[in-house]
C-alpha atoms as a PDB file:
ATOM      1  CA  UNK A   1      -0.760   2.400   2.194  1.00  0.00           C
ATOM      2  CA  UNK A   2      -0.762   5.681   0.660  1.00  0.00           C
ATOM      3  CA  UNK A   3       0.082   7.428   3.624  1.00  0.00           C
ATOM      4  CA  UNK A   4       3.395   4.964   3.389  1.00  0.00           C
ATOM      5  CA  UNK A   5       4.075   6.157  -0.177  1.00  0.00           C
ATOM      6  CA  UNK A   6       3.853   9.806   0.644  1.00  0.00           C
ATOM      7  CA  UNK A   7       6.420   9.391   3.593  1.00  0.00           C
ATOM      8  CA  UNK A   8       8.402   7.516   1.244  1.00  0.00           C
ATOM      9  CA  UNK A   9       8.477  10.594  -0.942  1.00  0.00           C
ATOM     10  CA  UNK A  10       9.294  13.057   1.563  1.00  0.00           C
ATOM     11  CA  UNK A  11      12.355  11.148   2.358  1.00  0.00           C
ATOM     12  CA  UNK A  12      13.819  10.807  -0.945  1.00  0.00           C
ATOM     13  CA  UNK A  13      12.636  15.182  -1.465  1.00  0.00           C
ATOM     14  CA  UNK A  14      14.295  15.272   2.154  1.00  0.00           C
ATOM     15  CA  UNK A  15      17.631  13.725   0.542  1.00  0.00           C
ATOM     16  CA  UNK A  16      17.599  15.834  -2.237  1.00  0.00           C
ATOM     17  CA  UNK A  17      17.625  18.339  -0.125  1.00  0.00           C
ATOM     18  CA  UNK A  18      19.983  17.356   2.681  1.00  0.00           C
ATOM     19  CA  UNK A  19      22.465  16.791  -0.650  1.00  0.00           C
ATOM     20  CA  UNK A  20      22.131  20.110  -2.543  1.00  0.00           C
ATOM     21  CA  UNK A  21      23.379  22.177   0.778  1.00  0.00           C
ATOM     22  CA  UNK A  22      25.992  19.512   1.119  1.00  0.00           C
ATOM     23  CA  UNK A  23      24.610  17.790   3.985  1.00  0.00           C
ATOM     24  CA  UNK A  24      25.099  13.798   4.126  1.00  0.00           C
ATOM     25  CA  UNK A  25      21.563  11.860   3.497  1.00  0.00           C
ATOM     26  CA  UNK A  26      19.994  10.699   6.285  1.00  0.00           C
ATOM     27  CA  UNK A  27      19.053   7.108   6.275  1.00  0.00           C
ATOM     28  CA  UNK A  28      15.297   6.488   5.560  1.00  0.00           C
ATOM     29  CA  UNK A  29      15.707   3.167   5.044  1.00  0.00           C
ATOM     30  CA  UNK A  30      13.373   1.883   8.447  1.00  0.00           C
ATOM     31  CA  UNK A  31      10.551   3.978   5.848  1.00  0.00           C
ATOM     32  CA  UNK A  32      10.885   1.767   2.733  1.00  0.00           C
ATOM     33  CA  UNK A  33      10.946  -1.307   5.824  1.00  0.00           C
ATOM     34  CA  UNK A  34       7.872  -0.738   6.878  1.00  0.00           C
ATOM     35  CA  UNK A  35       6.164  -0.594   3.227  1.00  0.00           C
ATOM     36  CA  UNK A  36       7.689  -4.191   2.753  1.00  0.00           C
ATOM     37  CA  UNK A  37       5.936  -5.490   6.205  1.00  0.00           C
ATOM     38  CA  UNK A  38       2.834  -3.329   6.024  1.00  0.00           C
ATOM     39  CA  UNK A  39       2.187  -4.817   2.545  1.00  0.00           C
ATOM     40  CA  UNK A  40       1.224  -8.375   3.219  1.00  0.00           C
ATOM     41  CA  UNK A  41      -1.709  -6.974   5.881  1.00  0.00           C
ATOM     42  CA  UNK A  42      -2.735  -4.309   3.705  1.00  0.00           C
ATOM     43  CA  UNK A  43      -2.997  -7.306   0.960  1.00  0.00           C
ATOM     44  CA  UNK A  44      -5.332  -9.889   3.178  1.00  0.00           C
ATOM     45  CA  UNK A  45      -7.037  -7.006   4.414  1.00  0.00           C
ATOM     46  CA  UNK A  46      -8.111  -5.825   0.904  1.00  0.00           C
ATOM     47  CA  UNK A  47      -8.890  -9.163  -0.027  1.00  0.00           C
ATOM     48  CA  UNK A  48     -11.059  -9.608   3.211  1.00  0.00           C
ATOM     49  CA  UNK A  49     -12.566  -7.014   2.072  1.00  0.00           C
ATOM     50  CA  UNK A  50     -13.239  -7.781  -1.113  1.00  0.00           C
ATOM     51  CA  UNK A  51     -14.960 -10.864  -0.211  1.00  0.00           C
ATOM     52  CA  UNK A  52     -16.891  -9.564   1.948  1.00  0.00           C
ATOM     53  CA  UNK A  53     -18.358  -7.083  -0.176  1.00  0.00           C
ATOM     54  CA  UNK A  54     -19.534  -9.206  -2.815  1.00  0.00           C
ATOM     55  CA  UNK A  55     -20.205 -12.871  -0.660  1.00  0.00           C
ATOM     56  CA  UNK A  56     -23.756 -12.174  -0.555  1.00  0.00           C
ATOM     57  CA  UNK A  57     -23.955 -11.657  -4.776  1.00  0.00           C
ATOM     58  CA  UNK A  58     -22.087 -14.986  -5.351  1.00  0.00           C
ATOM     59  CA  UNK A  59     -24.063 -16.622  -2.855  1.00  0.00           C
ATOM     60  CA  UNK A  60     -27.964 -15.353  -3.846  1.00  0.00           C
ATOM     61  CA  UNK A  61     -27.367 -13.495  -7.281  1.00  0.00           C
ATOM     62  CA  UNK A  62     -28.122 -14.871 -10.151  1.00  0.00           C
ATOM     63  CA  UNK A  63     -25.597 -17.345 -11.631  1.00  0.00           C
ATOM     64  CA  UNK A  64     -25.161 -15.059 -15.097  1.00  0.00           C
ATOM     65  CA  UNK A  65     -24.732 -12.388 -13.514  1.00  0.00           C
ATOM     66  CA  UNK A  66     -21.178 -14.101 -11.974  1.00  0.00           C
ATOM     67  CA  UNK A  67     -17.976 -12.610 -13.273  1.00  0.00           C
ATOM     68  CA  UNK A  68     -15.301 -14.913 -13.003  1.00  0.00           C
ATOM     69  CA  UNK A  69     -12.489 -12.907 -13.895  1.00  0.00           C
END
């Protein structure tokens, strides 16, 4: 995901640049695509994650020690 974000940003310096010498933008646009259909895998597999990490506390840890938020 953060490897998307930093191409992200080298596109938009890239424009910035292309513009200032005059140059017409190229169009990143398949960049900020793939963001919007990496995101819902990145998503379940942070959450898969997640679970896994703490399914053994909720399932033998002590009830108080629970955080439900």
């Amino acid at each position: 995901m953060a490897q998307i974000q930093e191409y992200i940003e080298l596109a938009r310096q890239f424009n910035s640049r292309e513009f200032a010498v005059g140059k017409e933008p190229t169009d990143y646009s398949a960049v900020q695509g793939l963001m919007r259909d990496f995101n819902p895998f990145y998503n379940l597999w942070k959450t898969t994650n997640q679970w896994h990490e703490m399914e053994d506390k909720w399932k033998n840890g002590d009830w108080n020690d629970l955080d439900p938020v």
